[in-house]
N, C-alpha and C. Protein backbone atom coordinates (compact mmCIF):
# COMPACT_ATOMS: atom_id res chain seq x y z
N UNK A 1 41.18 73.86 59.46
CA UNK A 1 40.68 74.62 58.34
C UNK A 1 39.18 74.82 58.50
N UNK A 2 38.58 75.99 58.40
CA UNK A 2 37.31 76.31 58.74
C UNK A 2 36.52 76.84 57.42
N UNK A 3 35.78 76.23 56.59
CA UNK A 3 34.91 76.23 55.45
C UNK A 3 33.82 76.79 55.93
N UNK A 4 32.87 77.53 54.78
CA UNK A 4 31.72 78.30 54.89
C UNK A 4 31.17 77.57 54.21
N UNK A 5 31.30 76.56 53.14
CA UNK A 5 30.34 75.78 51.86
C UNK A 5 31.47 74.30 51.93
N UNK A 6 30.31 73.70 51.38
CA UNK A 6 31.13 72.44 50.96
C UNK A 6 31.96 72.83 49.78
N UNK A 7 31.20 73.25 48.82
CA UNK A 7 31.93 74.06 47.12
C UNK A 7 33.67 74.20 47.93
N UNK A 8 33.72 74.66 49.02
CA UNK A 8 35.29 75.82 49.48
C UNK A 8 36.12 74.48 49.32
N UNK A 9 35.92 73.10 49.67
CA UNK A 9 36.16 72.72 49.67
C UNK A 9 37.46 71.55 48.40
N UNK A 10 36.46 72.11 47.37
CA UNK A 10 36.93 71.40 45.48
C UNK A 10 38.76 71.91 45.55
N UNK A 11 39.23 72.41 46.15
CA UNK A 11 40.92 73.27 45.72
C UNK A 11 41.43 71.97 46.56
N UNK A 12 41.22 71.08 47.62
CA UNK A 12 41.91 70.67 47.98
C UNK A 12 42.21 69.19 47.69
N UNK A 13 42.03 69.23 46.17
CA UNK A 13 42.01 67.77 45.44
C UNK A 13 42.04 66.54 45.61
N UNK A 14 40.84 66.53 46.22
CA UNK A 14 40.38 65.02 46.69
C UNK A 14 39.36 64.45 46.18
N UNK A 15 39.16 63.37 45.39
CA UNK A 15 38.14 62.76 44.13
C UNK A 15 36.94 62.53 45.16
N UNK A 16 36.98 62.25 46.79
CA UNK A 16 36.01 62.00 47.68
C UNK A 16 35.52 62.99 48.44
N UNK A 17 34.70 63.76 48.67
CA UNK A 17 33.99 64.13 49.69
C UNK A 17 33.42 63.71 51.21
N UNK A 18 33.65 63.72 52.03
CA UNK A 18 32.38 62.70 53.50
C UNK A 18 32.35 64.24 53.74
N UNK A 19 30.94 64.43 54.35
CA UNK A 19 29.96 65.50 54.92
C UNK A 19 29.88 64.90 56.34
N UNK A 20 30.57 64.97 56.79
CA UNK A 20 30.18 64.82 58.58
C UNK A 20 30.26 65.97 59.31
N UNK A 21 30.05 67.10 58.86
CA UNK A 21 29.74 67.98 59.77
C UNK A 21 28.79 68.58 60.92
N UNK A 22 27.75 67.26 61.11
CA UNK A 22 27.37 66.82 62.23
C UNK A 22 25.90 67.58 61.88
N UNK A 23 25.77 69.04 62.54
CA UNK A 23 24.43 70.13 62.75
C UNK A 23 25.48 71.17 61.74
N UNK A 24 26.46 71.27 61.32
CA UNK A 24 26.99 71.93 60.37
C UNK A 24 25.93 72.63 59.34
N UNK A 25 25.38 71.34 58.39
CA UNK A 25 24.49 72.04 57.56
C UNK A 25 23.87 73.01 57.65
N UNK A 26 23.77 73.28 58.93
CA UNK A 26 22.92 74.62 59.17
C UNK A 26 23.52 75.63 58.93
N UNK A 27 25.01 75.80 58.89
CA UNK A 27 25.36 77.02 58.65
C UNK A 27 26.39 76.70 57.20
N UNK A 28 26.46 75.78 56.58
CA UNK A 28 26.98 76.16 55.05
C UNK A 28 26.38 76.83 53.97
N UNK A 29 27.14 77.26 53.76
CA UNK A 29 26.54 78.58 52.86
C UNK A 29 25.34 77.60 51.71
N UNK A 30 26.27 76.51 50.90
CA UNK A 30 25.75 75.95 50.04
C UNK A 30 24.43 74.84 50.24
N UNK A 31 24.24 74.73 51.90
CA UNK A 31 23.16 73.83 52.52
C UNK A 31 22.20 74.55 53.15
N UNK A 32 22.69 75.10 53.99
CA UNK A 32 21.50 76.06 54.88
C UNK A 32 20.30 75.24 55.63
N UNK A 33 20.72 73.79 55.65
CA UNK A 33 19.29 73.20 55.98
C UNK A 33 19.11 73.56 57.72
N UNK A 34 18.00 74.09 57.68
CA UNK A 34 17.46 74.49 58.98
C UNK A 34 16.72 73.14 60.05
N UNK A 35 16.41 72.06 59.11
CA UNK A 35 15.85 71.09 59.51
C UNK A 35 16.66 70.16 60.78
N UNK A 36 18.08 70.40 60.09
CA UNK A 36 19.07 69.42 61.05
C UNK A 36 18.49 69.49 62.87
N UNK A 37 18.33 68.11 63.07
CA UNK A 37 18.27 68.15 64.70
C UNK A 37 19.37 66.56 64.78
N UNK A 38 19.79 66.97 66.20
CA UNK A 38 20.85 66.03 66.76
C UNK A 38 20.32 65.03 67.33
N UNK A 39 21.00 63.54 66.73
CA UNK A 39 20.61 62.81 67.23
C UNK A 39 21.84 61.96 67.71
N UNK A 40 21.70 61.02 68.83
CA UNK A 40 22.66 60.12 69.38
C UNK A 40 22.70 58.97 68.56
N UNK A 41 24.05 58.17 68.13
CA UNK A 41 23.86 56.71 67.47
C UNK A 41 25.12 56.31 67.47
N UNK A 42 25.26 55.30 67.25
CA UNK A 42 26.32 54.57 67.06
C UNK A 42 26.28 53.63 66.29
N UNK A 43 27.46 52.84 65.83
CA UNK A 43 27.76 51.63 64.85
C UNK A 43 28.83 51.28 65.40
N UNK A 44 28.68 49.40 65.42
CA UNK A 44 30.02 48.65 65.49
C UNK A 44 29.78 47.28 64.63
N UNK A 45 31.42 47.26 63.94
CA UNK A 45 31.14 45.49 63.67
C UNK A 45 31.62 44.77 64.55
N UNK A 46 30.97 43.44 64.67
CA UNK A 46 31.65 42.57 65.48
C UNK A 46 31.42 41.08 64.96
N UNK A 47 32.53 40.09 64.99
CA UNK A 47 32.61 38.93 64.66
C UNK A 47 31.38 38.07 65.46
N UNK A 48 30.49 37.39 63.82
CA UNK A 48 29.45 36.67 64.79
C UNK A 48 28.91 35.72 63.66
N UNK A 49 27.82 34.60 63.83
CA UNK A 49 27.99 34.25 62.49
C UNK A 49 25.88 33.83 62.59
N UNK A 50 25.84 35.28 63.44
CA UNK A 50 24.13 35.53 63.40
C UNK A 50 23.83 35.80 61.81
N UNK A 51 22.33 35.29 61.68
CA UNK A 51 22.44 35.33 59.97
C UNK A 51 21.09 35.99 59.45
N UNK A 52 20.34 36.53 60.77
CA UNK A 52 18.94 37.32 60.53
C UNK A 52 19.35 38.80 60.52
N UNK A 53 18.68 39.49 59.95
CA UNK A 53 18.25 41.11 59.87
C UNK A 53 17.29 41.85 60.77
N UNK A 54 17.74 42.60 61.64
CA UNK A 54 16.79 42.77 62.44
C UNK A 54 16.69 44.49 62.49
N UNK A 55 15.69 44.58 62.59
CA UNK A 55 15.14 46.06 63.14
C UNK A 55 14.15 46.42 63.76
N UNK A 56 14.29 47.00 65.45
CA UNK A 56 13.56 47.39 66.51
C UNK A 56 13.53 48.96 66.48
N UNK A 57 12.06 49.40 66.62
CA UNK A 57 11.69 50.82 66.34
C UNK A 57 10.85 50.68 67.71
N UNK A 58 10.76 51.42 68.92
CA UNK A 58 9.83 51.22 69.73
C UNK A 58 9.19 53.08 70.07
N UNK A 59 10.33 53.72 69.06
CA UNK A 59 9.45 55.27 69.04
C UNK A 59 10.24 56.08 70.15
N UNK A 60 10.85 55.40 71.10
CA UNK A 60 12.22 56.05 71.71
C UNK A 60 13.90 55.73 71.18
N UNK A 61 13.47 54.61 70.54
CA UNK A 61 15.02 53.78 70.21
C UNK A 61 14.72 53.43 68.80
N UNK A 62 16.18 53.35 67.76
CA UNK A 62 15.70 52.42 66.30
C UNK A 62 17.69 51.88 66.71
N UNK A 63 16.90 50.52 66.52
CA UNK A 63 18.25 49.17 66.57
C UNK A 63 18.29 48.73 65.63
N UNK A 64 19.61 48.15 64.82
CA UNK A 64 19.13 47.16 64.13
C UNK A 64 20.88 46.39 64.00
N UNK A 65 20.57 44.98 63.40
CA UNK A 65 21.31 44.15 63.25
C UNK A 65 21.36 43.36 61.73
N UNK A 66 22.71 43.78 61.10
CA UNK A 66 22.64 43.71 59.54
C UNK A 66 23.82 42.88 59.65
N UNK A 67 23.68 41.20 59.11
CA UNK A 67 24.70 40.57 59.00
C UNK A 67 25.35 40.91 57.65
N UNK A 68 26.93 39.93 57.81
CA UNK A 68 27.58 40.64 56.45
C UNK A 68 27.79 39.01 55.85
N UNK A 69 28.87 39.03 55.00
CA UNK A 69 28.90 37.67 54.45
C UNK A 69 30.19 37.62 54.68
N UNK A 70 30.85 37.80 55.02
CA UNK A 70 32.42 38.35 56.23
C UNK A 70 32.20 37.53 57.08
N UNK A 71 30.97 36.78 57.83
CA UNK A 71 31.20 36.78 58.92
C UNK A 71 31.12 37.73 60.41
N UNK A 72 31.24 38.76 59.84
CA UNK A 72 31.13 39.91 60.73
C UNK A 72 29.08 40.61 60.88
N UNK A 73 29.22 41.40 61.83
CA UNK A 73 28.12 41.47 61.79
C UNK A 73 27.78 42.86 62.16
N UNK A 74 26.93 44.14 61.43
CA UNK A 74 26.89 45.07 61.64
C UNK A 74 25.89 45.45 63.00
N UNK A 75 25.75 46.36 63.92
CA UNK A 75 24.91 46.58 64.97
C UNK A 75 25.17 48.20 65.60
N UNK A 76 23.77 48.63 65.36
CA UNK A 76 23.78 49.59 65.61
C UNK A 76 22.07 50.68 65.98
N UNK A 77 22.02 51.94 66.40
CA UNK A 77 21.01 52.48 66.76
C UNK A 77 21.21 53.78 67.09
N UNK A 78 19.76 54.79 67.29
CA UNK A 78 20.28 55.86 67.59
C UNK A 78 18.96 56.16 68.21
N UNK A 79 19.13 57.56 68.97
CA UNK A 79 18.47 57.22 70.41
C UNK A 79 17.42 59.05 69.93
N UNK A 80 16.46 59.47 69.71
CA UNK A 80 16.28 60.90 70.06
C UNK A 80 15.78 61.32 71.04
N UNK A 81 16.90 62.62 71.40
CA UNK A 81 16.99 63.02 72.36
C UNK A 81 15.73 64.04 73.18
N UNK A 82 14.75 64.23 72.25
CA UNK A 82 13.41 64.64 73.03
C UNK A 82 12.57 63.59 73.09
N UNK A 83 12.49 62.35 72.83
CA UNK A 83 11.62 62.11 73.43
C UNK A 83 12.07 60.86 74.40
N UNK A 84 11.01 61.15 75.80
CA UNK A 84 11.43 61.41 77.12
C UNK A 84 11.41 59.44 76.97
């Protein structure tokens, strides 16, 4: 199914919305944001029973490590792609 607006979206009766249309915004009618640039990242949980918060910014890379109270442990970063 191929939408022009998020709005096109309200007929298909779902109380939730997720916007992952990635660089999308740029062309919904109802967003238009021209700003969008692509960036690389990822997220994983993984069983650990690390108990600090961490976040590394070095201006090529942003990391970080967000424990949960699960036990589990969030980790993740994203990389932009201009600079060298």
């Amino acid at each position: 199914m191929n939408l022009s607006s998020l709005s096109d979206a309200r007929h298909l009766g779902h109380d939730v919305l997720i916007n992952a249309t990635g660089l999308g915004p740029k062309d919904l009618d109802d967003v238009k944001d021209e700003n969008m640039e692509p960036l690389k990242g990822q997220i994983m949980i993984v069983k650990s029973d690390y108990k600090k918060c961490l976040m590394r910014d070095d201006g090529k890379t942003y990391t970080y490590v967000i424990p949960r109270l699960d036990g589990r442990v969030i980790l993740g970063g994203i990389r932009d792609p201009d600079v060298a």
